[in-house]
PDB file of N, CA and C in Angstrom:
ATOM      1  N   UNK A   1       8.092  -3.251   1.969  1.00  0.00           N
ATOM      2  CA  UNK A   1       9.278  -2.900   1.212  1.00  0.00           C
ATOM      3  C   UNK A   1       9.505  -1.394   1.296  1.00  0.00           C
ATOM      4  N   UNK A   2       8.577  -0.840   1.301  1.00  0.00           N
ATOM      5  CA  UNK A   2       8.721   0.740   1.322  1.00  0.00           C
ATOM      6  C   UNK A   2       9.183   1.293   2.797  1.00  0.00           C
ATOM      7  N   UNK A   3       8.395   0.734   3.241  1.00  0.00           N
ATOM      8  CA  UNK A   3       9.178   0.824   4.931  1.00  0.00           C
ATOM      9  C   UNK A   3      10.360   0.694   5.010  1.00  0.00           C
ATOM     10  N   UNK A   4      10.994  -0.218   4.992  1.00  0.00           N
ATOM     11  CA  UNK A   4      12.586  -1.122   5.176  1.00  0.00           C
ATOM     12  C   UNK A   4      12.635   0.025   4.256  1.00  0.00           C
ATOM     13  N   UNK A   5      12.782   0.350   2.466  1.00  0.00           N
ATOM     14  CA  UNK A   5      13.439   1.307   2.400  1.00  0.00           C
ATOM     15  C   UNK A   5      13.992   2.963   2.903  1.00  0.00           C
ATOM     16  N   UNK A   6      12.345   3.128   3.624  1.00  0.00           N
ATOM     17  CA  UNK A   6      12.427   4.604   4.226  1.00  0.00           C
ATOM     18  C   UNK A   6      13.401   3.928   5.794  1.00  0.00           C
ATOM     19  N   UNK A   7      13.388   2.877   6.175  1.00  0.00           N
ATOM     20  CA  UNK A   7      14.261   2.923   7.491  1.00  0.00           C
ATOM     21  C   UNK A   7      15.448   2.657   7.138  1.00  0.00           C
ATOM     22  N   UNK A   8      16.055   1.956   6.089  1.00  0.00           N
ATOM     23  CA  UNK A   8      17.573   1.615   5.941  1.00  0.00           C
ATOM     24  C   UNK A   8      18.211   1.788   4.655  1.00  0.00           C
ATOM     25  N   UNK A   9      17.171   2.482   3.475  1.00  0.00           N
ATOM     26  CA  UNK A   9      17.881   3.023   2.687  1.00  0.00           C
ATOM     27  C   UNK A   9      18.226   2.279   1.651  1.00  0.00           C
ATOM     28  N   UNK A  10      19.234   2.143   0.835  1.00  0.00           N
ATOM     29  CA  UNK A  10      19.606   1.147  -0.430  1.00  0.00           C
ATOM     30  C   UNK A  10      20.431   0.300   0.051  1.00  0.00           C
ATOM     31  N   UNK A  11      20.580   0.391   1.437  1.00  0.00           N
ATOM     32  CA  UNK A  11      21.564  -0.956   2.043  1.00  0.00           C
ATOM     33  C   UNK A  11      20.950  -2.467   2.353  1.00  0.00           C
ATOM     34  N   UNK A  12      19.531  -1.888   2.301  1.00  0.00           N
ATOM     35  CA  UNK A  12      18.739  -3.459   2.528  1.00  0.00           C
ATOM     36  C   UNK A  12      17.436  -3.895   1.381  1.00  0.00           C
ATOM     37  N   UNK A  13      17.218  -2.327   0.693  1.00  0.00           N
ATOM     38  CA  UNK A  13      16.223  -2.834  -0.432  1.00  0.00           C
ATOM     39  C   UNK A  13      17.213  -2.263  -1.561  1.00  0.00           C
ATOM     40  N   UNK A  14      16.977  -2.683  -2.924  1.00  0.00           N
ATOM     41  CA  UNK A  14      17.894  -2.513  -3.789  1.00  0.00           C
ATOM     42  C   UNK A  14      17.315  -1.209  -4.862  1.00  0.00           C
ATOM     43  N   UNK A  15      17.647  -0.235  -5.437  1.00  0.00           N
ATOM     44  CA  UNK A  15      17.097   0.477  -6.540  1.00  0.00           C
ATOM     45  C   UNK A  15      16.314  -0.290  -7.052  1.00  0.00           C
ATOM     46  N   UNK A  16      16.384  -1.297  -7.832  1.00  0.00           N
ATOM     47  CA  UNK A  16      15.643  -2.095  -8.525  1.00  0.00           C
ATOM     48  C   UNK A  16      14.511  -2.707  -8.191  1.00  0.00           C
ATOM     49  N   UNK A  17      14.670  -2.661  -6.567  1.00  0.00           N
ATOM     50  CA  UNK A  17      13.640  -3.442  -5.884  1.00  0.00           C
ATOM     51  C   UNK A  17      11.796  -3.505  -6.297  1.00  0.00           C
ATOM     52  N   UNK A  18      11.714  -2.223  -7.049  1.00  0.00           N
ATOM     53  CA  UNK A  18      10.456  -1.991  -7.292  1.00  0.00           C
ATOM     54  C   UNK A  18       9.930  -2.503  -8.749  1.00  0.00           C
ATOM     55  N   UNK A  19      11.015  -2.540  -9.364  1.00  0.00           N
ATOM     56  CA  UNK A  19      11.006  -3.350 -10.726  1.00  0.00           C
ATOM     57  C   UNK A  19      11.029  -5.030 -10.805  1.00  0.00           C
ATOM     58  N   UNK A  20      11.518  -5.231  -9.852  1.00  0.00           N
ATOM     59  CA  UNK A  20      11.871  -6.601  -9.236  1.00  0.00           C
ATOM     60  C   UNK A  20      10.182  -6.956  -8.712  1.00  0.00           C
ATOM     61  N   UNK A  21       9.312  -6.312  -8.350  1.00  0.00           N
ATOM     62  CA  UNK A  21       8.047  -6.630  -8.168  1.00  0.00           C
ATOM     63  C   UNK A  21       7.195  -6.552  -8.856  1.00  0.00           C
ATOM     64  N   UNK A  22       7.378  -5.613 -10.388  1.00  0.00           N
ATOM     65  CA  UNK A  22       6.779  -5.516 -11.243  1.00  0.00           C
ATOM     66  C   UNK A  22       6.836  -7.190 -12.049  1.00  0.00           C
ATOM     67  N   UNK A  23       8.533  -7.403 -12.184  1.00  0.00           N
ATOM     68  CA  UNK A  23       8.612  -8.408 -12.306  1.00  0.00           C
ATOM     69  C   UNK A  23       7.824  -9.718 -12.038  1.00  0.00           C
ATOM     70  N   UNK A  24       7.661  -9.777 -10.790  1.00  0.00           N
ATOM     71  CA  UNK A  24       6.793 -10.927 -10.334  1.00  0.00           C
ATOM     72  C   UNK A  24       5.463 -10.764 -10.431  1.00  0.00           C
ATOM     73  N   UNK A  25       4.939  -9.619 -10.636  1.00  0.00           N
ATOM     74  CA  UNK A  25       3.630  -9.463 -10.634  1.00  0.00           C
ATOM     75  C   UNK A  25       3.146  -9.867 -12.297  1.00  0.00           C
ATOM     76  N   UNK A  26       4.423  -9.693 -13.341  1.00  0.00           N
ATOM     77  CA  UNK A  26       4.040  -9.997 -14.439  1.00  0.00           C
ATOM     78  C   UNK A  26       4.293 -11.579 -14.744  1.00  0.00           C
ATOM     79  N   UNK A  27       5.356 -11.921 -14.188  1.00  0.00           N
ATOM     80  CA  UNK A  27       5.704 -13.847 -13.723  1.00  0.00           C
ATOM     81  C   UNK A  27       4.475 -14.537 -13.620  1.00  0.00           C
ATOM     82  N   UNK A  28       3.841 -13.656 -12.159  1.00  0.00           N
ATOM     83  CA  UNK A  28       2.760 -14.275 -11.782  1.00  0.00           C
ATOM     84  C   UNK A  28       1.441 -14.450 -12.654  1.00  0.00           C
ATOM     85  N   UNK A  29       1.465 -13.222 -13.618  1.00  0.00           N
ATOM     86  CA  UNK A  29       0.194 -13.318 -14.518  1.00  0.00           C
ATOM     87  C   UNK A  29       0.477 -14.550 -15.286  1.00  0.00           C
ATOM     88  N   UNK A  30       1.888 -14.622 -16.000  1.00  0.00           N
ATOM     89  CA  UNK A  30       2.538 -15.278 -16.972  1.00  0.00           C
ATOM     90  C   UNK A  30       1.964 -16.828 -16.488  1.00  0.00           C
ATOM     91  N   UNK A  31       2.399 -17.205 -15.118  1.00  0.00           N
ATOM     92  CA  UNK A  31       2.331 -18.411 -14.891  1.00  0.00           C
ATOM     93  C   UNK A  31       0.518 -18.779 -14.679  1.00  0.00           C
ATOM     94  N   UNK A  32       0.233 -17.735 -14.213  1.00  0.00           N
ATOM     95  CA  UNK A  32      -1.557 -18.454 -14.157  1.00  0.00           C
ATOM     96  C   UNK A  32      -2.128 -18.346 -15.482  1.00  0.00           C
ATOM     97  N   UNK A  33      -2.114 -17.663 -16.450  1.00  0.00           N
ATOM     98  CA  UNK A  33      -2.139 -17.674 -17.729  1.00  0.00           C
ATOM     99  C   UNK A  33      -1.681 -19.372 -18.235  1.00  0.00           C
ATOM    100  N   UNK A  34      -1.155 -19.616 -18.052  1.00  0.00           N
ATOM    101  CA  UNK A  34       0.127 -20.891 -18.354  1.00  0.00           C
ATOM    102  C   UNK A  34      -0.983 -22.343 -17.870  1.00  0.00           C
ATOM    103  N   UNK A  35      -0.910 -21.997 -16.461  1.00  0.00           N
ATOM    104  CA  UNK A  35      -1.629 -22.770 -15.919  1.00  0.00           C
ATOM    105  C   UNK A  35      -2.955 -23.427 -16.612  1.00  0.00           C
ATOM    106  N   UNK A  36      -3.916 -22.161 -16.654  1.00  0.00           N
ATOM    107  CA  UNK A  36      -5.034 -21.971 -16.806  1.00  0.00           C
ATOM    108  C   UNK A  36      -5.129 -22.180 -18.097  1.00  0.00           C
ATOM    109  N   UNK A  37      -4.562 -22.090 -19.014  1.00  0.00           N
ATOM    110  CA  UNK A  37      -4.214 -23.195 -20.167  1.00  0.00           C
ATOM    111  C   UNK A  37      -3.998 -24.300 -20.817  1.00  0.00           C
ATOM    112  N   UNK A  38      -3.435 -24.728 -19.813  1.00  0.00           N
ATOM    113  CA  UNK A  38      -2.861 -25.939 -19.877  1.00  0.00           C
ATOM    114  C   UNK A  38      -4.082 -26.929 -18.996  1.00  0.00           C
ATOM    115  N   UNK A  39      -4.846 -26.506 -18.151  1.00  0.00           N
ATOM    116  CA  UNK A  39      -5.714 -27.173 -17.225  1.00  0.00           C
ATOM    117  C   UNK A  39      -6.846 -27.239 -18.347  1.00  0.00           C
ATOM    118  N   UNK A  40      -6.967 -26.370 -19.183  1.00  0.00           N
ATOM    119  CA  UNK A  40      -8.333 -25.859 -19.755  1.00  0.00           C
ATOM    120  C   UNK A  40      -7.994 -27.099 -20.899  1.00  0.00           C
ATOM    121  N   UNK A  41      -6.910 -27.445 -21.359  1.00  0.00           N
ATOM    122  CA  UNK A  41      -6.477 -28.658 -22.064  1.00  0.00           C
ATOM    123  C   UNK A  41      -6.638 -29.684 -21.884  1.00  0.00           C
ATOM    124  N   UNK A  42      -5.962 -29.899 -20.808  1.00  0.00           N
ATOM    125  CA  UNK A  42      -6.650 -31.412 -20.381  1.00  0.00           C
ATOM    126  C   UNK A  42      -7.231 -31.210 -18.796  1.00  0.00           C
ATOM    127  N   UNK A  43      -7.911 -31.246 -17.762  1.00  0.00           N
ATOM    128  CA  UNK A  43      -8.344 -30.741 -16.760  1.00  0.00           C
ATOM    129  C   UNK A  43      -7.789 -32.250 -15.767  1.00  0.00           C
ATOM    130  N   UNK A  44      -7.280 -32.972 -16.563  1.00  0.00           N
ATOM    131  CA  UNK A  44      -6.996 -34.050 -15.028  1.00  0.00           C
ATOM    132  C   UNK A  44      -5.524 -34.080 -14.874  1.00  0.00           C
ATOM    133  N   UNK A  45      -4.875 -33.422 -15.747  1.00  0.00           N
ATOM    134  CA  UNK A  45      -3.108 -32.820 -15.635  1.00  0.00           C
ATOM    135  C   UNK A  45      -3.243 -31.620 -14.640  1.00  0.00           C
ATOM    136  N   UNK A  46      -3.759 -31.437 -13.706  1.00  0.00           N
ATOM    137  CA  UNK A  46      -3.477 -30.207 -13.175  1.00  0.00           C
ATOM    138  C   UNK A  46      -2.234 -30.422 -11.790  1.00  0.00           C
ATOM    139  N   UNK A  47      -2.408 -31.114 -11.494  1.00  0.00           N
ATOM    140  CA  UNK A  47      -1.130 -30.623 -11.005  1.00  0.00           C
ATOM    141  C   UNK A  47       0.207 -30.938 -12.132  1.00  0.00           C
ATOM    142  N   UNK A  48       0.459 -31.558 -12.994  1.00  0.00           N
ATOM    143  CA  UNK A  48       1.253 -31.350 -14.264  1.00  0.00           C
ATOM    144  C   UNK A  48       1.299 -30.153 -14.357  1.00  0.00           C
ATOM    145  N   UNK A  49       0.346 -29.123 -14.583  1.00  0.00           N
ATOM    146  CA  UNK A  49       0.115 -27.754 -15.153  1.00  0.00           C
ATOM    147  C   UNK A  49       0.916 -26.867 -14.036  1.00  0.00           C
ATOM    148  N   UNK A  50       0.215 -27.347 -12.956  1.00  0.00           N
ATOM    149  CA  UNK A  50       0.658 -26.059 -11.435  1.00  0.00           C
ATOM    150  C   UNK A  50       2.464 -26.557 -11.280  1.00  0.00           C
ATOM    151  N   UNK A  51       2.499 -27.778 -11.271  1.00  0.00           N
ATOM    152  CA  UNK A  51       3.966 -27.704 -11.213  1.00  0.00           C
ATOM    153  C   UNK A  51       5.474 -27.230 -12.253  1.00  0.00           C
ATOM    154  N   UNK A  52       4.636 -27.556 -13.404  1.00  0.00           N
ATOM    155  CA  UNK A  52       5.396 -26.948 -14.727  1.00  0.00           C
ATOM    156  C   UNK A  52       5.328 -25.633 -14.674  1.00  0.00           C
ATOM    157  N   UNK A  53       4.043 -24.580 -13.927  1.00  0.00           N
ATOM    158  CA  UNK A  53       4.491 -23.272 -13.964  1.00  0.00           C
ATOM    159  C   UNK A  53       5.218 -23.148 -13.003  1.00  0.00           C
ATOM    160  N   UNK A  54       5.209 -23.955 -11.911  1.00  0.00           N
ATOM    161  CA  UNK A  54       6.484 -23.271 -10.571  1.00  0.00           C
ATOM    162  C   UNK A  54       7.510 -23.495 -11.670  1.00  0.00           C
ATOM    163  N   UNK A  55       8.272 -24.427 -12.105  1.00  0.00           N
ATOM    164  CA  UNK A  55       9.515 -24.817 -12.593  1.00  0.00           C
ATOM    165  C   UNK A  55      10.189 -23.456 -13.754  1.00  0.00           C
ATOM    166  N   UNK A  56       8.516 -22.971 -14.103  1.00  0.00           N
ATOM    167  CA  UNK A  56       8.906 -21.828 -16.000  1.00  0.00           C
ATOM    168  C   UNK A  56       9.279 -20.587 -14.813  1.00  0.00           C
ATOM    169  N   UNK A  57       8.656 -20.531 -13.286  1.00  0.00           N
ATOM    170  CA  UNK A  57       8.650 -18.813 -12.426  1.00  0.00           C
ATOM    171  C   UNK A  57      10.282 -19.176 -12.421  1.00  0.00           C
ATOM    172  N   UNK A  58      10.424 -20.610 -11.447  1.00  0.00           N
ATOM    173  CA  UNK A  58      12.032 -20.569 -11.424  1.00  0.00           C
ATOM    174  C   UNK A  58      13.096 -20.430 -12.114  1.00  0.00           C
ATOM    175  N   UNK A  59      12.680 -20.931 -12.971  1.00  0.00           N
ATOM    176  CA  UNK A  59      14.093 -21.238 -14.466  1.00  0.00           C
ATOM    177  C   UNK A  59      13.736 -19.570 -15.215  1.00  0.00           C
ATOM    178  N   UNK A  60      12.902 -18.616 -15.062  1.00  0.00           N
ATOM    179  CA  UNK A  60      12.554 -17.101 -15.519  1.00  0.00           C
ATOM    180  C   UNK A  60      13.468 -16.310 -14.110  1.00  0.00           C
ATOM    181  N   UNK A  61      13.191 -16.966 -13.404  1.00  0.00           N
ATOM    182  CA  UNK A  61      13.972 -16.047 -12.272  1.00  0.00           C
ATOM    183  C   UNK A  61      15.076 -15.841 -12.138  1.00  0.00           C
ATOM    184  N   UNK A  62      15.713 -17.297 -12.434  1.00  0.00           N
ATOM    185  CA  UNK A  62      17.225 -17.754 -12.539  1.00  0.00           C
ATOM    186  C   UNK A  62      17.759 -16.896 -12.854  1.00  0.00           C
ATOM    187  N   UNK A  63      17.049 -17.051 -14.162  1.00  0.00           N
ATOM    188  CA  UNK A  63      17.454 -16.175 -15.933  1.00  0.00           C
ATOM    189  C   UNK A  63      17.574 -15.140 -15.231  1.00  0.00           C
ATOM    190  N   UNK A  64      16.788 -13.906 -14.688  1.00  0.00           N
ATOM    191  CA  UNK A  64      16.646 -13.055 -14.254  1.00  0.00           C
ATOM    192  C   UNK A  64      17.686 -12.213 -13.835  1.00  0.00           C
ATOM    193  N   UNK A  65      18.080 -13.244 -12.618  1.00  0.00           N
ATOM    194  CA  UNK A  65      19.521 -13.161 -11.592  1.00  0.00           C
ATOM    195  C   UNK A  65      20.762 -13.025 -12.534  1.00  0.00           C
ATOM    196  N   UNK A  66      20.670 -14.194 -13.290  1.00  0.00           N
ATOM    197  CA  UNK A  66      21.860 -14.376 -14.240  1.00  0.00           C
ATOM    198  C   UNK A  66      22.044 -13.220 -15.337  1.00  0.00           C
ATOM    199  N   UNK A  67      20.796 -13.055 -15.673  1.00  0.00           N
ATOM    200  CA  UNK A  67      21.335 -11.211 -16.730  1.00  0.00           C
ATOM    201  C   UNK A  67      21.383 -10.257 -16.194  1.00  0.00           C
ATOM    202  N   UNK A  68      21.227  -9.825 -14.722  1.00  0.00           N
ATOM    203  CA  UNK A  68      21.576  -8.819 -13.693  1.00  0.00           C
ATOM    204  C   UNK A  68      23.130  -9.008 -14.005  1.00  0.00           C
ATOM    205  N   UNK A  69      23.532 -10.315 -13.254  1.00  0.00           N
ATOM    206  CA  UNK A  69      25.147 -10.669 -13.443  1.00  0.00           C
ATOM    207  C   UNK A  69      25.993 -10.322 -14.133  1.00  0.00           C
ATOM    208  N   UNK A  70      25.394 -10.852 -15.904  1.00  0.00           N
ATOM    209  CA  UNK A  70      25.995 -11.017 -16.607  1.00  0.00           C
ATOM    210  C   UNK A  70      26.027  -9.324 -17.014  1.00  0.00           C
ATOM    211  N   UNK A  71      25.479  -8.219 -16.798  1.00  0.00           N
ATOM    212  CA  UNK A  71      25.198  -6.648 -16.678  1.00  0.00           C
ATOM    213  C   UNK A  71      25.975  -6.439 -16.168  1.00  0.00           C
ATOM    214  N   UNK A  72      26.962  -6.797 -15.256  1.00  0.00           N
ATOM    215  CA  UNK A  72      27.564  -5.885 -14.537  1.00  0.00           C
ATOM    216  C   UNK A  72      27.304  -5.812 -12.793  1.00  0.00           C
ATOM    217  N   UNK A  73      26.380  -6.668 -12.519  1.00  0.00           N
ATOM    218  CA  UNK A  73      25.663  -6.217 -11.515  1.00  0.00           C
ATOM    219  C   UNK A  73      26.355  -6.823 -10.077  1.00  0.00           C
ATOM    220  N   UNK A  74      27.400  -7.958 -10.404  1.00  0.00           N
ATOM    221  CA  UNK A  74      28.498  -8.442  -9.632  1.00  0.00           C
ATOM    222  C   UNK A  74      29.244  -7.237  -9.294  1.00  0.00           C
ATOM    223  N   UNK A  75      29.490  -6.533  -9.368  1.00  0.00           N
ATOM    224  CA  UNK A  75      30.537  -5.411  -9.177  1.00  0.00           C
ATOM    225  C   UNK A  75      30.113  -3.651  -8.700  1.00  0.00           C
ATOM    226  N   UNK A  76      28.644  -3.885  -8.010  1.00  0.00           N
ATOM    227  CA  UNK A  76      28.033  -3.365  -7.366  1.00  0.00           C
ATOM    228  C   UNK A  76      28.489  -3.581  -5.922  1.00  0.00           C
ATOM    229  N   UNK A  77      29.489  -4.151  -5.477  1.00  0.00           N
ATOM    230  CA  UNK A  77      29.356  -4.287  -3.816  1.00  0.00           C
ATOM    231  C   UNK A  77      28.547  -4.787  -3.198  1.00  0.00           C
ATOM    232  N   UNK A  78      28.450  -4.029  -1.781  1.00  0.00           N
ATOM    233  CA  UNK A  78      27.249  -4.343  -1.219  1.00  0.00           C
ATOM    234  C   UNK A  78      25.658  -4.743  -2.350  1.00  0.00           C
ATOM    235  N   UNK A  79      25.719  -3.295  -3.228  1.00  0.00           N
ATOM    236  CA  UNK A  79      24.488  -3.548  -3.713  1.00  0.00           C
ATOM    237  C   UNK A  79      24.063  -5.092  -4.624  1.00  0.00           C
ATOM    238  N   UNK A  80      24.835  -5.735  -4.631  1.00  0.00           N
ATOM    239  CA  UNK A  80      24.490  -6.929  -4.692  1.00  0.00           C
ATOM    240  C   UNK A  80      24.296  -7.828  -4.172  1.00  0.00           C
ATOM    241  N   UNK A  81      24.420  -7.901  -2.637  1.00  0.00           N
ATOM    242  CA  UNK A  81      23.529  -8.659  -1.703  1.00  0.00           C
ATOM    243  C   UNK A  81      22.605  -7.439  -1.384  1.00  0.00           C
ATOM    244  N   UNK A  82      22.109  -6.430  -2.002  1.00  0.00           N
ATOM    245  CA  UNK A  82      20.702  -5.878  -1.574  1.00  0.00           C
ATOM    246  C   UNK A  82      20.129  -6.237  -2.686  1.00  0.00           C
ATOM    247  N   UNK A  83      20.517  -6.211  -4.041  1.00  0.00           N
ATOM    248  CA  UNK A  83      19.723  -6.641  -4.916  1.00  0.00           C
ATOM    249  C   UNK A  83      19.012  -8.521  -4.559  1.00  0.00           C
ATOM    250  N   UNK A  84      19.989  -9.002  -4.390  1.00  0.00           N
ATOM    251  CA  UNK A  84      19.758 -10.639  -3.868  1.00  0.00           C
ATOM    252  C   UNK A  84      19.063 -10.524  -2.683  1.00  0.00           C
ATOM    253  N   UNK A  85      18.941  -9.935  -2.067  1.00  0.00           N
ATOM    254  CA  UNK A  85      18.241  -9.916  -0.900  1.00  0.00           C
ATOM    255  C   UNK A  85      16.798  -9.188  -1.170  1.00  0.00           C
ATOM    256  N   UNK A  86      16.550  -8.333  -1.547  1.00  0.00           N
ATOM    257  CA  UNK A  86      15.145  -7.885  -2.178  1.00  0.00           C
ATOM    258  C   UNK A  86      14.868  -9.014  -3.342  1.00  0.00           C
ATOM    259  N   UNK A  87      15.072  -9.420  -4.083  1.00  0.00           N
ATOM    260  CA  UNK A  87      15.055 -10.482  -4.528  1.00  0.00           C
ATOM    261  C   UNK A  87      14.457 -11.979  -4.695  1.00  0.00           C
ATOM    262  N   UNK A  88      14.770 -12.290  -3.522  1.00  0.00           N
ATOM    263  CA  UNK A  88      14.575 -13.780  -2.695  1.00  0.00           C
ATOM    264  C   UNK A  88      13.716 -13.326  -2.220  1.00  0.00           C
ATOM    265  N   UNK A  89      13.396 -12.237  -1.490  1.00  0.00           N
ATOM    266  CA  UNK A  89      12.189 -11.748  -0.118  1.00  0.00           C
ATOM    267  C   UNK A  89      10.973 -11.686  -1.249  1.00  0.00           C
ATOM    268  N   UNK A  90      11.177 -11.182  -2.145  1.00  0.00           N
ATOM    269  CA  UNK A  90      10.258 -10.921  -3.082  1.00  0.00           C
ATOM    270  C   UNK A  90       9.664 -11.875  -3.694  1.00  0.00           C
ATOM    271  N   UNK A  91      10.594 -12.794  -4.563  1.00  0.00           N
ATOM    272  CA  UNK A  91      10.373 -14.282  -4.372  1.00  0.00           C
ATOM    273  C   UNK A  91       9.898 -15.070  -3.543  1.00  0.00           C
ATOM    274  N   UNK A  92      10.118 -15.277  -2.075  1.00  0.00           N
ATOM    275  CA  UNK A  92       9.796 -16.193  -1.449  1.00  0.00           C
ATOM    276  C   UNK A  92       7.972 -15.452  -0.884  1.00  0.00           C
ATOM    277  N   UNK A  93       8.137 -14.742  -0.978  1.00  0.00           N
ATOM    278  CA  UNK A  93       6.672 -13.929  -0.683  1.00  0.00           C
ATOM    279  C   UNK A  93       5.580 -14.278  -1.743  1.00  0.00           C
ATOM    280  N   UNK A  94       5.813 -13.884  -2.562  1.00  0.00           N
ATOM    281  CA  UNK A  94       4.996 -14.589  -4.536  1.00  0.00           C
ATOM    282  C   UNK A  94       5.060 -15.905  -3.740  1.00  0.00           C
ATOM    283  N   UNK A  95       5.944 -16.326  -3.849  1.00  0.00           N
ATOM    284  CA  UNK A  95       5.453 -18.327  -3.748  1.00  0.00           C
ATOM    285  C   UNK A  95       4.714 -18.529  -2.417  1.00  0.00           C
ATOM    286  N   UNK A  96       4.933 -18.049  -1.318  1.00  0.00           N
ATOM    287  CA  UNK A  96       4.346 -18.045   0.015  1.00  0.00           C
ATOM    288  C   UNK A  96       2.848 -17.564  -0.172  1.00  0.00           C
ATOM    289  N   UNK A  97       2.401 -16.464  -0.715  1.00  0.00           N
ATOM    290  CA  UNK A  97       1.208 -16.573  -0.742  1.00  0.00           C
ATOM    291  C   UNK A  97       0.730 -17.006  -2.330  1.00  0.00           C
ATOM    292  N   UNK A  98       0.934 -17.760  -2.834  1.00  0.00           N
ATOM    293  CA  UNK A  98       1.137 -18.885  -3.841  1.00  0.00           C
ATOM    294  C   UNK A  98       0.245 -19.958  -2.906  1.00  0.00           C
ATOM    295  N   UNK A  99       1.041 -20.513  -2.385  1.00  0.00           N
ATOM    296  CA  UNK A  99       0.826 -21.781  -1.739  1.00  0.00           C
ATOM    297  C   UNK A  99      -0.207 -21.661  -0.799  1.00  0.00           C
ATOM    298  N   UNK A 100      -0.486 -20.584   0.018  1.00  0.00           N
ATOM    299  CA  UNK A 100      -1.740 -20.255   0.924  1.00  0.00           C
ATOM    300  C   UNK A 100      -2.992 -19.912   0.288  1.00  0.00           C
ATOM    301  N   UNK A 101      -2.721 -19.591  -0.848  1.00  0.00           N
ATOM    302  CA  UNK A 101      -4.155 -19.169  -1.732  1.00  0.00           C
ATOM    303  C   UNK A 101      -4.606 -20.684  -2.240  1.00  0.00           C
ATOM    304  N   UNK A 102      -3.620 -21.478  -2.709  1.00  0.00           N
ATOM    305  CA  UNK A 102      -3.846 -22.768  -3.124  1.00  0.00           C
ATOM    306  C   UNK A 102      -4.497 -24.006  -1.710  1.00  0.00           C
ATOM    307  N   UNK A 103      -4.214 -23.838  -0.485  1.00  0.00           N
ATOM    308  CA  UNK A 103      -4.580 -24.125   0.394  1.00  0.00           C
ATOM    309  C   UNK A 103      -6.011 -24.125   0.970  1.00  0.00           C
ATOM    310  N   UNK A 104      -6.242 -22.699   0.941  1.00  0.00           N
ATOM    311  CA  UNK A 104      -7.205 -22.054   1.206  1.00  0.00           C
ATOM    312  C   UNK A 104      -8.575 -22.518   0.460  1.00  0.00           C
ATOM    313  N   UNK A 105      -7.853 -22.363  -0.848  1.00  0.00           N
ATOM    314  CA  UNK A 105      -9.261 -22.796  -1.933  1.00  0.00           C
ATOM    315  C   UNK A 105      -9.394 -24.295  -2.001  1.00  0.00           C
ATOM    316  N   UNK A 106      -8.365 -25.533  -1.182  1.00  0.00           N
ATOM    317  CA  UNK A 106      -8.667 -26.756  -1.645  1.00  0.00           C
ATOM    318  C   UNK A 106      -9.314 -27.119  -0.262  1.00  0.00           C
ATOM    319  N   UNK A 107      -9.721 -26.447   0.748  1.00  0.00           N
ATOM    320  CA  UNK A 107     -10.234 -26.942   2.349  1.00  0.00           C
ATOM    321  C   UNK A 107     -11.386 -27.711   1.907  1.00  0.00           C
ATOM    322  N   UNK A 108     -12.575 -26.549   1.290  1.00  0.00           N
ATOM    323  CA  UNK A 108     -13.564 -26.804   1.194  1.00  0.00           C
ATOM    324  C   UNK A 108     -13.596 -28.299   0.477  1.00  0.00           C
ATOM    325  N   UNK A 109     -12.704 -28.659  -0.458  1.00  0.00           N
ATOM    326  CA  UNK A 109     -12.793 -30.155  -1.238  1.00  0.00           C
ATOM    327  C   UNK A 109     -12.059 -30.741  -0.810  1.00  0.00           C
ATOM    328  N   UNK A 110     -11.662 -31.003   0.755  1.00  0.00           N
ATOM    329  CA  UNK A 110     -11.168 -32.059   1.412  1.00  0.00           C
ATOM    330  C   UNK A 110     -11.825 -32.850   1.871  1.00  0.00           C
ATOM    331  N   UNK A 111     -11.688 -34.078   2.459  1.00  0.00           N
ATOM    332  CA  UNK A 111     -12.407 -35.467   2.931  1.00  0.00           C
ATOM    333  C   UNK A 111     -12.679 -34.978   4.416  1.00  0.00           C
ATOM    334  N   UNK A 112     -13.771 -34.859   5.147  1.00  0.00           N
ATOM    335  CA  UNK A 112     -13.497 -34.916   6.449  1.00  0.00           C
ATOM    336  C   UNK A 112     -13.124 -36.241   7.368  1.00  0.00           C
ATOM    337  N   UNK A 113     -11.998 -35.615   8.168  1.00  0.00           N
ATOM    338  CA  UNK A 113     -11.600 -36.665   8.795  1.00  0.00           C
ATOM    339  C   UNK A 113     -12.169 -37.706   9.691  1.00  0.00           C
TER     340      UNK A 113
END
């Protein structure tokens, strides 16, 4: 992210962009917190648990997008497909290595084929 900003400036990462990661980094505590709660409750709901926190990151993110909006943040121009675009990248990155960490740790307790 810091790169892309030092090469193209606020046309492809957004001002916000760095808050926007704080963001997810606190999502992300939020939701394993969540998780890890809810597993510690009943331990054979876990995927109940892992999927109810994807659904609380999404429906928090939404929200997210939508009070940018509802701010004013439509009427930024361009800077609102840089905000949406740092955004999603940021997003889809959190869930991407989301899903590879979850991978990673279930090898070892797979069936061999």
């Amino acid at each position: 992210m810091y790169g892309l900003h030092l090469q193209f400036g606020a046309a492809v990462i957004h001002r916000l962009a760095y808050f926007i990661l704080g963001f997810f980094a606190l999502l992300t505590a939020f939701t394993y917190w969540l998780t890890a709660r809810l597993v510690k409750a009943d331990a054979d709901n876990f995927m109940a648990a892992y999927f109810g926190s994807m659904v609380a990151r999404l429906l928090i993110s939404v929200g997210l997008i939508l009070v940018y909006f509802y701010r004013g943040g439509a009427k930024e121009g361009p800077g609102t497909w840089a905000f949406l675009g740092s955004f999603f990248l940021l997003y889809f990155l959190f869930a991407g290595f989301e899903v590879w960490s979850i991978l990673t740790n279930l090898r070892p307790f797979s069936k061999p084929a």
